[in-house]
N, C-alpha and C. Protein backbone atom coordinates (compact mmCIF):
# COMPACT_ATOMS: atom_id res chain seq x y z
N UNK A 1 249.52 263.78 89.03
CA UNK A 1 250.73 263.72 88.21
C UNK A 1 250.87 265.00 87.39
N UNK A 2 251.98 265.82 87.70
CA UNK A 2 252.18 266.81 86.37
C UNK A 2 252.54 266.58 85.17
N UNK A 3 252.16 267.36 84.30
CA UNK A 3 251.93 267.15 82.94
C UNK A 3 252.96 268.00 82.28
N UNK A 4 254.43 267.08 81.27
CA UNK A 4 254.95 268.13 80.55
C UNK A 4 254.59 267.93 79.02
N UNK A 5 253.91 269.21 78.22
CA UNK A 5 253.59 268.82 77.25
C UNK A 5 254.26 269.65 76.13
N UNK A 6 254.49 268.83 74.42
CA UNK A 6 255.80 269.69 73.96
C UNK A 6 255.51 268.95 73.25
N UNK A 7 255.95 269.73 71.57
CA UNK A 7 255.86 269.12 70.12
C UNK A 7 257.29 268.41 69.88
N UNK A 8 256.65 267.43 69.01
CA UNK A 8 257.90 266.86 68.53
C UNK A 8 257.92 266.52 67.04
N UNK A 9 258.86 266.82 66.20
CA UNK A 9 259.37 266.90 64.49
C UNK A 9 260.07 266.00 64.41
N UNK A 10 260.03 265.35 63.11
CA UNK A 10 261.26 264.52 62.83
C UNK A 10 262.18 265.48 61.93
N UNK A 11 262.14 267.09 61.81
CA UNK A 11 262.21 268.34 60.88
C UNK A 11 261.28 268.30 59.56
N UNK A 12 262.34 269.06 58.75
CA UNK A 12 261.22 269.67 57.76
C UNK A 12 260.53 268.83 57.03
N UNK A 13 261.18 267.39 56.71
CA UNK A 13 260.59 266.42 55.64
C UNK A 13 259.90 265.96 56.04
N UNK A 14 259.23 266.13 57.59
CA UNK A 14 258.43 265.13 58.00
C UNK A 14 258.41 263.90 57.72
N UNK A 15 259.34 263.35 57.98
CA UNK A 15 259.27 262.02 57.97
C UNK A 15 260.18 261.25 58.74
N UNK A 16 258.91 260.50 60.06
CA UNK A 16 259.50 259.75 60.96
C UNK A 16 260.08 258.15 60.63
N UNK A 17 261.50 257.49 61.10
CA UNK A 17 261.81 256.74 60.98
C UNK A 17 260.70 255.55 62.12
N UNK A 18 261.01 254.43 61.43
CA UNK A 18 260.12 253.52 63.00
C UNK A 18 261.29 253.57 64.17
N UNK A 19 262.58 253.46 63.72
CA UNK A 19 263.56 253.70 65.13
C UNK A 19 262.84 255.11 65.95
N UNK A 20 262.98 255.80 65.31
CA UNK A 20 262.41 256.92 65.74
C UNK A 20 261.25 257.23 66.91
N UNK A 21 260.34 256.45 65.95
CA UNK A 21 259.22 256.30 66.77
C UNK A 21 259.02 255.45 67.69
N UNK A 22 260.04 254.62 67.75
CA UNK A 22 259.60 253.57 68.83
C UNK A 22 260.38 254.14 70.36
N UNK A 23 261.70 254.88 69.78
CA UNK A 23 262.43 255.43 70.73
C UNK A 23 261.86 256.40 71.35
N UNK A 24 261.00 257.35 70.62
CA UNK A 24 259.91 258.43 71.28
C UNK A 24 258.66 257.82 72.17
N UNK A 25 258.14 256.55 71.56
CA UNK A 25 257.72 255.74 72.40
C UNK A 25 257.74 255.45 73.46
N UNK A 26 258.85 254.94 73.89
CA UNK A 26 259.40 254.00 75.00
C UNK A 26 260.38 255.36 75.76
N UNK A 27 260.48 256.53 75.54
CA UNK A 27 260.87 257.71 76.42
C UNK A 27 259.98 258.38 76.85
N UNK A 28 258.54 258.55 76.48
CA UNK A 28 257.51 259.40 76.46
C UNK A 28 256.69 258.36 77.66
N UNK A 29 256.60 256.73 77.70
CA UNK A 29 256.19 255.67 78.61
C UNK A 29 254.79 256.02 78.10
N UNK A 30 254.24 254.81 78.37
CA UNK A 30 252.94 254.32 78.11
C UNK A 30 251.77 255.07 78.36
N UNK A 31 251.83 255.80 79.72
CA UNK A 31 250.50 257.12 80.04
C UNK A 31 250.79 258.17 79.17
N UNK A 32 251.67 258.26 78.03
CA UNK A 32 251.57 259.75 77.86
C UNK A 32 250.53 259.58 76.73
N UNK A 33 249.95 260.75 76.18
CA UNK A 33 249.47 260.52 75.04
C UNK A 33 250.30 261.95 73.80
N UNK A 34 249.89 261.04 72.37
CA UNK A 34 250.45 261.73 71.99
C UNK A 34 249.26 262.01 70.56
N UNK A 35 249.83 263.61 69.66
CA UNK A 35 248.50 263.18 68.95
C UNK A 35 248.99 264.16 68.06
N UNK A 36 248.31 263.94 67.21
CA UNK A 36 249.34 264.94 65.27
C UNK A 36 248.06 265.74 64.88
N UNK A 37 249.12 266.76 64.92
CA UNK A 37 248.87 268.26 64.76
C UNK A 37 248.34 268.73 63.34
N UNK A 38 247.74 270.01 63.40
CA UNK A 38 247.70 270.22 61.96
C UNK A 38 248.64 270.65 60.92
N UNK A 39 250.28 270.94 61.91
CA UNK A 39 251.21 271.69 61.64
C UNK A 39 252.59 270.72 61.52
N UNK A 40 251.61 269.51 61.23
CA UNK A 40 252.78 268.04 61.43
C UNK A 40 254.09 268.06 62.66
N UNK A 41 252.87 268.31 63.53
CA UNK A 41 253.90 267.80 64.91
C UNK A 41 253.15 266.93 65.22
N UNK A 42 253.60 266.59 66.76
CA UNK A 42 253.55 265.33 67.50
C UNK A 42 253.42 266.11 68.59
N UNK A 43 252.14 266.45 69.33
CA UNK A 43 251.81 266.56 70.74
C UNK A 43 251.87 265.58 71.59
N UNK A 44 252.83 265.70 72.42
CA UNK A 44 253.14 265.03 73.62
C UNK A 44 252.58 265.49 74.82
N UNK A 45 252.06 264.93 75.84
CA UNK A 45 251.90 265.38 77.21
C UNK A 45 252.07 264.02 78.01
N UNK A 46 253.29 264.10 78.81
CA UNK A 46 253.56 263.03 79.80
C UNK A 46 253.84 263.09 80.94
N UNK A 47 254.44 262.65 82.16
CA UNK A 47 254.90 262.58 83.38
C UNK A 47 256.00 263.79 83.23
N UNK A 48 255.97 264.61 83.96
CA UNK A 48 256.91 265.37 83.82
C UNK A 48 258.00 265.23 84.54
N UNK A 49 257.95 263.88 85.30
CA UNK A 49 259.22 263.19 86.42
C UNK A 49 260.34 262.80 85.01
N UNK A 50 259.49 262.74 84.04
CA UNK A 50 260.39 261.91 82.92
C UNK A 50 260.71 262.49 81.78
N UNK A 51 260.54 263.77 82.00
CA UNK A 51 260.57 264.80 80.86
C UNK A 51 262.04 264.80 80.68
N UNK A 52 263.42 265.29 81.60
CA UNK A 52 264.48 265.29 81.08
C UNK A 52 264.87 264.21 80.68
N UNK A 53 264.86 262.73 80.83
CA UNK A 53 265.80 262.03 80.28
C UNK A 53 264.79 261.83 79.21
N UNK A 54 263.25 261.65 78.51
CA UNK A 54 263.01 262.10 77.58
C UNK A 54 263.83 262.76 76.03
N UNK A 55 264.11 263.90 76.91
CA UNK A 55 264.13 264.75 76.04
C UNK A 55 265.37 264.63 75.47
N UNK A 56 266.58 263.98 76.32
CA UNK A 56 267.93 263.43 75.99
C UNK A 56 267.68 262.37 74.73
N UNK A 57 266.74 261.79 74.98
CA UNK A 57 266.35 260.52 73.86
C UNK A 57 266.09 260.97 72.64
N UNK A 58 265.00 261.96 73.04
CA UNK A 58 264.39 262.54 71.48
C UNK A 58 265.69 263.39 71.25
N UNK A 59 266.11 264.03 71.21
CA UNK A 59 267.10 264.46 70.74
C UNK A 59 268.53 263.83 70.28
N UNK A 60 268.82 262.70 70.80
CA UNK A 60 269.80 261.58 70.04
C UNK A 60 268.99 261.32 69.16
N UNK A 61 268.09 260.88 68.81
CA UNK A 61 267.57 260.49 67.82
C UNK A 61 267.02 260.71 66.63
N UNK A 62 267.51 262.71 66.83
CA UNK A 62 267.68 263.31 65.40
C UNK A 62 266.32 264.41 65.37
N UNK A 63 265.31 264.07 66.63
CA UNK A 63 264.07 264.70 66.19
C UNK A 63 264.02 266.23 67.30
N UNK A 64 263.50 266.92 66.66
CA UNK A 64 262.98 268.13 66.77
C UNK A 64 262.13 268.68 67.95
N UNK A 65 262.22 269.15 69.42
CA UNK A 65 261.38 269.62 70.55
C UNK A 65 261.16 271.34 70.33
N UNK A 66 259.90 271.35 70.46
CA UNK A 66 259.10 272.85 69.95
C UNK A 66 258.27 272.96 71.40
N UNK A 67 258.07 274.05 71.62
CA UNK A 67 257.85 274.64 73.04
C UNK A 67 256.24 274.61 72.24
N UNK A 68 254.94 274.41 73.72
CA UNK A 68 253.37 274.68 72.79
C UNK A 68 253.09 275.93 73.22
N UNK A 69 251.65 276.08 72.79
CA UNK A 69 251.34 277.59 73.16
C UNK A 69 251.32 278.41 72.17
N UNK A 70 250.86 279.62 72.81
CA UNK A 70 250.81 281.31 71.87
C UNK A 70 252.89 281.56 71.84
N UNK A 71 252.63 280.12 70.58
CA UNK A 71 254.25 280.55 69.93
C UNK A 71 254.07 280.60 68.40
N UNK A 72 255.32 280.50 67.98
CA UNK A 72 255.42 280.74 66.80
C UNK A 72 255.39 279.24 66.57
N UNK A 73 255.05 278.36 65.44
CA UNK A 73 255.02 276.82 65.43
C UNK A 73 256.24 276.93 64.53
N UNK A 74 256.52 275.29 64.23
CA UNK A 74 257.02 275.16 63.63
C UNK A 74 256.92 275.35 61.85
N UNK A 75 257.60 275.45 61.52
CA UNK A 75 257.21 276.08 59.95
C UNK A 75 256.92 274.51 58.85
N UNK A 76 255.42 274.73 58.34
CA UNK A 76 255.09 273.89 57.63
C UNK A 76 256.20 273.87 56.20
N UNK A 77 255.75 272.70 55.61
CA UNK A 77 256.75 273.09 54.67
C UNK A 77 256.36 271.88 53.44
N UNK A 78 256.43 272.20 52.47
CA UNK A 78 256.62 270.89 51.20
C UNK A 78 257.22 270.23 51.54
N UNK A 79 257.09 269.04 50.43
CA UNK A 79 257.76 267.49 50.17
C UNK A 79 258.79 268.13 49.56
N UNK A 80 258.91 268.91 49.04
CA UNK A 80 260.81 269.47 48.06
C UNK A 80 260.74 268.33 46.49
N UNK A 81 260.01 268.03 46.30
CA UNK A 81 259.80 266.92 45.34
C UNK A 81 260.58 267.32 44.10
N UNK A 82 261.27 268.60 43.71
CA UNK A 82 262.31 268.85 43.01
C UNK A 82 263.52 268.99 43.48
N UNK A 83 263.71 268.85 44.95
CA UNK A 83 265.06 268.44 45.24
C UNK A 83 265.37 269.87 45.71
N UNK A 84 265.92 269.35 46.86
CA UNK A 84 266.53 270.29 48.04
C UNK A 84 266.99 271.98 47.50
N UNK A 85 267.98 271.44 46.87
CA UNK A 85 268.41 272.91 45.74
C UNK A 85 267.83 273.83 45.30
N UNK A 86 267.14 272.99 44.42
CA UNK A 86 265.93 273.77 43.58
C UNK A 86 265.05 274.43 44.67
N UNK A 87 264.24 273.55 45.26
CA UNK A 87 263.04 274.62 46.07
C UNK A 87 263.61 274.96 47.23
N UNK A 88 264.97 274.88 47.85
CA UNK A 88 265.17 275.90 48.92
C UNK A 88 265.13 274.89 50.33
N UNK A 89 265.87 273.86 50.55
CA UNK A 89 265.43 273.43 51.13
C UNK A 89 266.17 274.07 52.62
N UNK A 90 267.63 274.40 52.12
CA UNK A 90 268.54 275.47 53.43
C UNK A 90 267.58 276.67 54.12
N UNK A 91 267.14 277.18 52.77
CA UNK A 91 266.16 278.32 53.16
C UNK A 91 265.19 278.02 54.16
N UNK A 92 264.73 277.15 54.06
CA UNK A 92 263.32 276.58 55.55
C UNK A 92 263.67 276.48 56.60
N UNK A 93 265.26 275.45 56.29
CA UNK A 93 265.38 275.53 57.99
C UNK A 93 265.86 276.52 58.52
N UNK A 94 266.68 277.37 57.85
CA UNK A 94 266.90 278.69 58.21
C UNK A 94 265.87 279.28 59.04
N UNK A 95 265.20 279.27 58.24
CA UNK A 95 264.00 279.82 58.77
C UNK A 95 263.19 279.36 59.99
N UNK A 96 262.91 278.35 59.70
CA UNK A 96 262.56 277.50 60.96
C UNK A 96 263.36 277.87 62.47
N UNK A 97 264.42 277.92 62.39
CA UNK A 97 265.79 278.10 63.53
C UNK A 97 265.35 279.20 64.07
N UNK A 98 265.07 280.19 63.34
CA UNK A 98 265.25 281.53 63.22
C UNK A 98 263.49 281.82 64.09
N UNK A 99 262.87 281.49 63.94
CA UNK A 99 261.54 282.09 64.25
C UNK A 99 260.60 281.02 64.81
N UNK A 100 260.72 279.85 64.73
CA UNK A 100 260.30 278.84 65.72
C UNK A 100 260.02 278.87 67.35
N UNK A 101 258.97 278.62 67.52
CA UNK A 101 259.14 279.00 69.73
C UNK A 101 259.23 280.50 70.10
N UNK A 102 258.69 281.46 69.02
CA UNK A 102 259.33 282.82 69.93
C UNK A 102 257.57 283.15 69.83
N UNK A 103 257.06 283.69 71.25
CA UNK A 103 256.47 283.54 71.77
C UNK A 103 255.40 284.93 71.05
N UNK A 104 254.31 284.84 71.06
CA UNK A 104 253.39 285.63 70.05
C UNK A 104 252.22 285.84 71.08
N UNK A 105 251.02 286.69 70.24
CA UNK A 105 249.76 287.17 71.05
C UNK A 105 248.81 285.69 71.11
N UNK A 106 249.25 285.50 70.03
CA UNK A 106 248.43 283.82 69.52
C UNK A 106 248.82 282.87 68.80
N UNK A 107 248.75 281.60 68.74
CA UNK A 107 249.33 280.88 67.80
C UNK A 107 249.58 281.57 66.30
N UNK A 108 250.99 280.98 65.70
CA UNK A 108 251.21 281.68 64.94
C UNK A 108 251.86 280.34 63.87
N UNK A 109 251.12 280.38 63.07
CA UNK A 109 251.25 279.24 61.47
C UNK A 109 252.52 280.05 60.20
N UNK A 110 253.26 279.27 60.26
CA UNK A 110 254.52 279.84 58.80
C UNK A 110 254.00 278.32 57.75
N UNK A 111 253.79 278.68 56.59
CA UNK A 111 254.08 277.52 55.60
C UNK A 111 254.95 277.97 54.83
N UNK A 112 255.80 276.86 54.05
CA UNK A 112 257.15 277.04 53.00
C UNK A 112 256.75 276.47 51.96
N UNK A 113 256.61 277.10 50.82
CA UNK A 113 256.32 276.08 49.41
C UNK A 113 257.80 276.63 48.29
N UNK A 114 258.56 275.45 47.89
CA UNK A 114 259.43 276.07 47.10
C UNK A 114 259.26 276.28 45.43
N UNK A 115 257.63 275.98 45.40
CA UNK A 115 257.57 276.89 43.93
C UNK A 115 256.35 277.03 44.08
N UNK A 116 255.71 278.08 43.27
CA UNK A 116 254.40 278.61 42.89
C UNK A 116 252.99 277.37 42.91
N UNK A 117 253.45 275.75 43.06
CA UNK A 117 252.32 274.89 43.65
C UNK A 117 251.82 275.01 45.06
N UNK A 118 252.16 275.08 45.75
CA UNK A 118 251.93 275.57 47.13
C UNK A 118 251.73 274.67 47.67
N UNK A 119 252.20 273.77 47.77
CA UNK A 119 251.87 272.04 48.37
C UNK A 119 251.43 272.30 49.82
N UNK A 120 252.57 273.59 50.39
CA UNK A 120 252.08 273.48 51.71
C UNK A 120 251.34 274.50 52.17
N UNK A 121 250.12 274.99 51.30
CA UNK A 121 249.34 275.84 51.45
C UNK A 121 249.99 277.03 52.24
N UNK A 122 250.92 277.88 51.53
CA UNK A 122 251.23 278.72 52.36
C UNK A 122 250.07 280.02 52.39
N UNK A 123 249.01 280.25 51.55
CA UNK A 123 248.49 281.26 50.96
C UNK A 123 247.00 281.46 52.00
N UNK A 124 247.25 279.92 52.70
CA UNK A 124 245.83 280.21 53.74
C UNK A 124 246.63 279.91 55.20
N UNK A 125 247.63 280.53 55.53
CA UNK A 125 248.39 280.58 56.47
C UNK A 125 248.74 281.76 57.48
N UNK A 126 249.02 282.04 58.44
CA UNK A 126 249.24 282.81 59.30
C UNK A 126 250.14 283.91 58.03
N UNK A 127 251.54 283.40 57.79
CA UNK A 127 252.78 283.93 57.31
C UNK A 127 252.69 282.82 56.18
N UNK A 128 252.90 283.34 54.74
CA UNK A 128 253.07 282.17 53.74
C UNK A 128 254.48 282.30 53.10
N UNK A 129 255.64 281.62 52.78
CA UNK A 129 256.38 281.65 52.19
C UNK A 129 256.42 281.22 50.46
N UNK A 130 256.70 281.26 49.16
CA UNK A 130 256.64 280.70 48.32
C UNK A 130 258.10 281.04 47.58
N UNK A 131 258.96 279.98 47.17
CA UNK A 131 259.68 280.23 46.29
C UNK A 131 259.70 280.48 45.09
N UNK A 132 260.19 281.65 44.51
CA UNK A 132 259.86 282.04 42.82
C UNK A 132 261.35 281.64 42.29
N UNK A 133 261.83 281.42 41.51
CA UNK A 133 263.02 281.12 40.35
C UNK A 133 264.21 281.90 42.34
N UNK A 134 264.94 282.74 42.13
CA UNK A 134 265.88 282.89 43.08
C UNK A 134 265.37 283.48 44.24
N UNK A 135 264.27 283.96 44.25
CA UNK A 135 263.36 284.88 45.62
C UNK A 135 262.57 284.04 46.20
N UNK A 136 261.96 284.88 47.00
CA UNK A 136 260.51 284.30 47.67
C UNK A 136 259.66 285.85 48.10
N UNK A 137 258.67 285.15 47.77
CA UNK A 137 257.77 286.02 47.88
C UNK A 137 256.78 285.81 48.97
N UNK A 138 256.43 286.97 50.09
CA UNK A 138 255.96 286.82 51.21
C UNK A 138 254.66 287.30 51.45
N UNK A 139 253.53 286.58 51.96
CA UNK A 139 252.17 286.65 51.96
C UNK A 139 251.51 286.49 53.61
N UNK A 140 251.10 287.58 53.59
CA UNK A 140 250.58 287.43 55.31
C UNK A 140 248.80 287.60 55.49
N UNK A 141 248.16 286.69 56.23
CA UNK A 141 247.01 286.99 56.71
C UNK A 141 245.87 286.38 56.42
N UNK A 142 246.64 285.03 55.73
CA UNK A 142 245.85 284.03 55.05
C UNK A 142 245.32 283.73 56.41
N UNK A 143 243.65 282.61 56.27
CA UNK A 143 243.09 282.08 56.95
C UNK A 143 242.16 280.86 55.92
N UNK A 144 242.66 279.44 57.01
CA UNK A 144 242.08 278.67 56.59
C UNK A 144 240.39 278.10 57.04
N UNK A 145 240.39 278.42 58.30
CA UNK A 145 239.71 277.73 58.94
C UNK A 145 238.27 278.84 59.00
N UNK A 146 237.19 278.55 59.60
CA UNK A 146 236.23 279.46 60.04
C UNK A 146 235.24 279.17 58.86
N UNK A 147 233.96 279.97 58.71
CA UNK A 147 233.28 280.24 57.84
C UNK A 147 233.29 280.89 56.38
N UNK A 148 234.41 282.08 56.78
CA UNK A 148 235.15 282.97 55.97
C UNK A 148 236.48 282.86 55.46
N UNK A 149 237.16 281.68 55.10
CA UNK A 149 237.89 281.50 54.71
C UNK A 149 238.64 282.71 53.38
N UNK A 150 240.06 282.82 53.74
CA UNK A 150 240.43 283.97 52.87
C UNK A 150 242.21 283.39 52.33
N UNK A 151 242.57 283.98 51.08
CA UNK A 151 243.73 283.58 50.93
C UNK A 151 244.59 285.12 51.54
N UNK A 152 245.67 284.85 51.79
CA UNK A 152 247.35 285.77 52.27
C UNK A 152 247.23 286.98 51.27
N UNK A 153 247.86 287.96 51.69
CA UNK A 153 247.74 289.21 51.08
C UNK A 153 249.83 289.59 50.57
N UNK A 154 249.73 289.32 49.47
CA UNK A 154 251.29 289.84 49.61
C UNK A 154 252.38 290.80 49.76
N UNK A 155 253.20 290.43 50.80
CA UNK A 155 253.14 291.75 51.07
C UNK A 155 254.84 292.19 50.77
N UNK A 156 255.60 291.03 49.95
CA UNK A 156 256.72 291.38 49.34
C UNK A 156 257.32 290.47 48.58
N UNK A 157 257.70 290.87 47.74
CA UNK A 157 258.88 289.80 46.48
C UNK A 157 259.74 289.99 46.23
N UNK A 158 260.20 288.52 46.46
CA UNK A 158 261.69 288.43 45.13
C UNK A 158 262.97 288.61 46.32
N UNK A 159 261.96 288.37 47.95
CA UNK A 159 263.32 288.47 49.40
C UNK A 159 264.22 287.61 48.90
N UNK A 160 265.68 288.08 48.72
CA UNK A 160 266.79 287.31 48.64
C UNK A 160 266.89 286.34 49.66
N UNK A 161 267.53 284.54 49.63
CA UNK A 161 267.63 284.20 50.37
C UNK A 161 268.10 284.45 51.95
N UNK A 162 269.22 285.22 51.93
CA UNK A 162 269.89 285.47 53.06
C UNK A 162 269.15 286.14 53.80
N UNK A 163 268.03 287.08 53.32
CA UNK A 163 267.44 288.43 53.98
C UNK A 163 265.89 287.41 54.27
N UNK A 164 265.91 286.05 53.98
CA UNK A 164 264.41 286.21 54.27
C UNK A 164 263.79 285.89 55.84
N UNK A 165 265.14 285.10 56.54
CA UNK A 165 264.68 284.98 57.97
C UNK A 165 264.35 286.58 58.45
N UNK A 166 265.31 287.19 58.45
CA UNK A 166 265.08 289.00 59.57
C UNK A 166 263.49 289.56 58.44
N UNK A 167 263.44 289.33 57.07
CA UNK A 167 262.49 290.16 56.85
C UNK A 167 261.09 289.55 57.76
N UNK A 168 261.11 288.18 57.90
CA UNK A 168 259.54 287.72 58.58
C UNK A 168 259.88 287.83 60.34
N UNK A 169 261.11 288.24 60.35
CA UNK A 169 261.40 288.20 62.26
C UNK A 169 260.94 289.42 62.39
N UNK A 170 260.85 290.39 61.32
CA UNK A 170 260.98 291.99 61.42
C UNK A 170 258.94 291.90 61.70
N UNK A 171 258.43 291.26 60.62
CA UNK A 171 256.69 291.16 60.82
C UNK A 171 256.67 290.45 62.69
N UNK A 172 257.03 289.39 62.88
CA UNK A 172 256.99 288.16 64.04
C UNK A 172 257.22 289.75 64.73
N UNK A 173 258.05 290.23 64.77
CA UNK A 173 258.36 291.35 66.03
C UNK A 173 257.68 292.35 66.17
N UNK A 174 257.13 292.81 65.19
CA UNK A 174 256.45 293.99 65.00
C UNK A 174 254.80 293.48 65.54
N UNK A 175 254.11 292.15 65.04
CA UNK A 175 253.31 291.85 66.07
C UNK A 175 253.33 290.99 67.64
N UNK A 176 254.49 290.94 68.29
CA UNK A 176 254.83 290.90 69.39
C UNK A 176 254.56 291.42 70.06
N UNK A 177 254.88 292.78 69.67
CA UNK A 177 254.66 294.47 70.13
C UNK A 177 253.74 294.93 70.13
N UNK A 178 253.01 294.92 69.08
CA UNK A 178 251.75 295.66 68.58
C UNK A 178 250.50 294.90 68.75
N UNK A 179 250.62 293.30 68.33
CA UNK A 179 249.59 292.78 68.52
C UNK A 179 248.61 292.92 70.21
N UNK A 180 247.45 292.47 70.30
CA UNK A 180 246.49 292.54 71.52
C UNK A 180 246.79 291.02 71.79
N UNK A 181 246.18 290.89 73.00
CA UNK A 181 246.51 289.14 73.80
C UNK A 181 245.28 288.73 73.11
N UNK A 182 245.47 287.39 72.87
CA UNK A 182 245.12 286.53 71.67
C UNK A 182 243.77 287.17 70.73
N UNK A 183 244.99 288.26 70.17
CA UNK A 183 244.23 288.33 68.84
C UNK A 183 244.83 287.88 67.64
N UNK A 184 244.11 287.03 66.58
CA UNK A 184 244.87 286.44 66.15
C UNK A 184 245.33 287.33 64.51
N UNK A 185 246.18 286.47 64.17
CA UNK A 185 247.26 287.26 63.00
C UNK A 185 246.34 287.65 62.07
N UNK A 186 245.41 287.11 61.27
CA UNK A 186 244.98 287.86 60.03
C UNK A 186 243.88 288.91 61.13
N UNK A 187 243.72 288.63 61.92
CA UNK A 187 242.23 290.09 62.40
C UNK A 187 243.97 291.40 62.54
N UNK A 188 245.10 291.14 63.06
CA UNK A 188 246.27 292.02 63.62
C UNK A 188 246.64 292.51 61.99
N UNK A 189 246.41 291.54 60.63
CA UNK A 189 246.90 292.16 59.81
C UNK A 189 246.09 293.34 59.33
N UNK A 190 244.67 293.12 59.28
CA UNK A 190 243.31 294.05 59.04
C UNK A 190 243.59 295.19 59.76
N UNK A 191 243.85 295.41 60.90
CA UNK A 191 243.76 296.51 62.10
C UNK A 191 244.93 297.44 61.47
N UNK A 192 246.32 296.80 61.82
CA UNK A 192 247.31 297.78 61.68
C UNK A 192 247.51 297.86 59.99
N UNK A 193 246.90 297.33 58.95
CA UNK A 193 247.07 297.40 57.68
C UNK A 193 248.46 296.93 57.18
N UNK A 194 248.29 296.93 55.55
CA UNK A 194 249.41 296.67 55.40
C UNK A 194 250.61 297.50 54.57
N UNK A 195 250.08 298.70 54.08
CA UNK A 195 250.74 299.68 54.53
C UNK A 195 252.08 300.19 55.86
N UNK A 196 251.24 299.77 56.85
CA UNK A 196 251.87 299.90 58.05
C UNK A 196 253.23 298.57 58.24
N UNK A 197 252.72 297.46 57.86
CA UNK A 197 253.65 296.44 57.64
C UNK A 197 254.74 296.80 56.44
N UNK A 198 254.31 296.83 55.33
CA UNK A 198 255.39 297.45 53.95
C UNK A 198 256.69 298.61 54.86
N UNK A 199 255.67 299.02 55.75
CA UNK A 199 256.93 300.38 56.28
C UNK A 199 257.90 299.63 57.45
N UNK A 200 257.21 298.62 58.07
CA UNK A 200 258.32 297.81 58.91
C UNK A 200 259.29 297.25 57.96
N UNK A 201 259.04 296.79 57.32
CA UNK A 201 259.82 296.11 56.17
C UNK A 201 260.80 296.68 55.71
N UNK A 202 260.81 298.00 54.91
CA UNK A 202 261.30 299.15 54.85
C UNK A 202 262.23 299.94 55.84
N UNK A 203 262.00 299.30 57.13
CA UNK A 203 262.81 300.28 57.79
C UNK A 203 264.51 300.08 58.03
N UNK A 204 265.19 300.10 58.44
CA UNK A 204 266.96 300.10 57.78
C UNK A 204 267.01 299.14 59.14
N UNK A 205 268.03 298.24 58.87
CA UNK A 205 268.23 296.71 59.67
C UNK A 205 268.69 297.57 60.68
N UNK A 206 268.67 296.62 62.10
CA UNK A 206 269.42 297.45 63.65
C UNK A 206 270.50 296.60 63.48
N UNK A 207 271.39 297.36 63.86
CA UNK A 207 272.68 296.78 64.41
C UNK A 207 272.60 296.67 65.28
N UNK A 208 272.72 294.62 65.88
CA UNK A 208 273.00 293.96 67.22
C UNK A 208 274.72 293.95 67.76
């Protein structure tokens, strides 16, 4: 039997309805298995005879399909526990839209916190986002896991909302390019420095 396997979100609030789940259930059929991520998805791998009308289901039903692999994941994110407004909640999915599934040297972790608590640990993350009063301030190269655990190095403040998807598509692209096959983001931030990143950042937007 082939195997199609693929994340599934209920989006940013994480939080699945039981309609939800029962409908992902009963589209996904009984052999598949499914299993939660560290990045609050839902790994699926099922019959892949049943993958399109699947995927018609999960998608009436409001929830979220993310490609797996050396991609970009989906972007972690807070509870918003001060309310959408306040911590930015347009800003995530923006973001999310924007840089989700685009395909990298190695898995690639975004967290969103919309104030200086960091609920969603952006600071030991691939890419960390944090909201300050009208900015956000951007931190790359955190690592959680391993022996050597390290927090994100920052590497800009105070990105206006509108500018903050292209400023982290501008990093996402620049290690697309540059990065080695699965080397992962904080060893790619060490190598090319961050110096070298500040000047991507810096460089004048392309006209598409």
């Amino acid at each position: 039997m082939e195997l199609k396997a693929f994340a599934v979100t209920p989006g940013l609030k994480h939080k699945f309805t039981g309609r939800q789940l029962a409908a992902l259930g009963a589209a996904v059929g009984d052999d598949a298995s499914v299993e939660l991520t560290t990045v609050q998805q839902l790994l699926v791998r099922m019959d892949a005879s049943r993958w399109e009308s699947a995927r018609a289901v999960i998608a009436e039903q409001g929830m979220k399909i993310y490609p797996v692999g050396e991609v970009v994941k989906n972007v972690r994110a807070c509870g918003f526990c001060q309310g959408d407004d306040v911590e930015g909640y347009p800003a995530a999915v923006a973001l999310d839209e924007a840089v989700a599934g685009l395909p990298t040297a190695f898995p690639l972790r975004i967290a969103y916190s919309g104030c200086p608590n960091g609920c969603a640990e952006p600071l030991v993350q691939d890419i960390g986002v944090v909201k300050v009063g009208d900015g956000f301030n951007l931190y790359v190269g955190g690592k959680a896991s391993g022996l050597l655990p390290r927090p994100g190095l920052l590497l800009a403040e105070a990105i206006p909302e509108e500018s903050l998807p292209d400023t982290i598509l501008r990093v996402i692209r620049f290690y697309q390019e540059q990065g080695k096959k699965r080397e992962r983001f904080w060893k790619f931030v060490d190598r090319v420095g961050m110096e070298t990143l500040a000047q991507v950042l810096a460089q004048p937007a392309q006209v598409e």
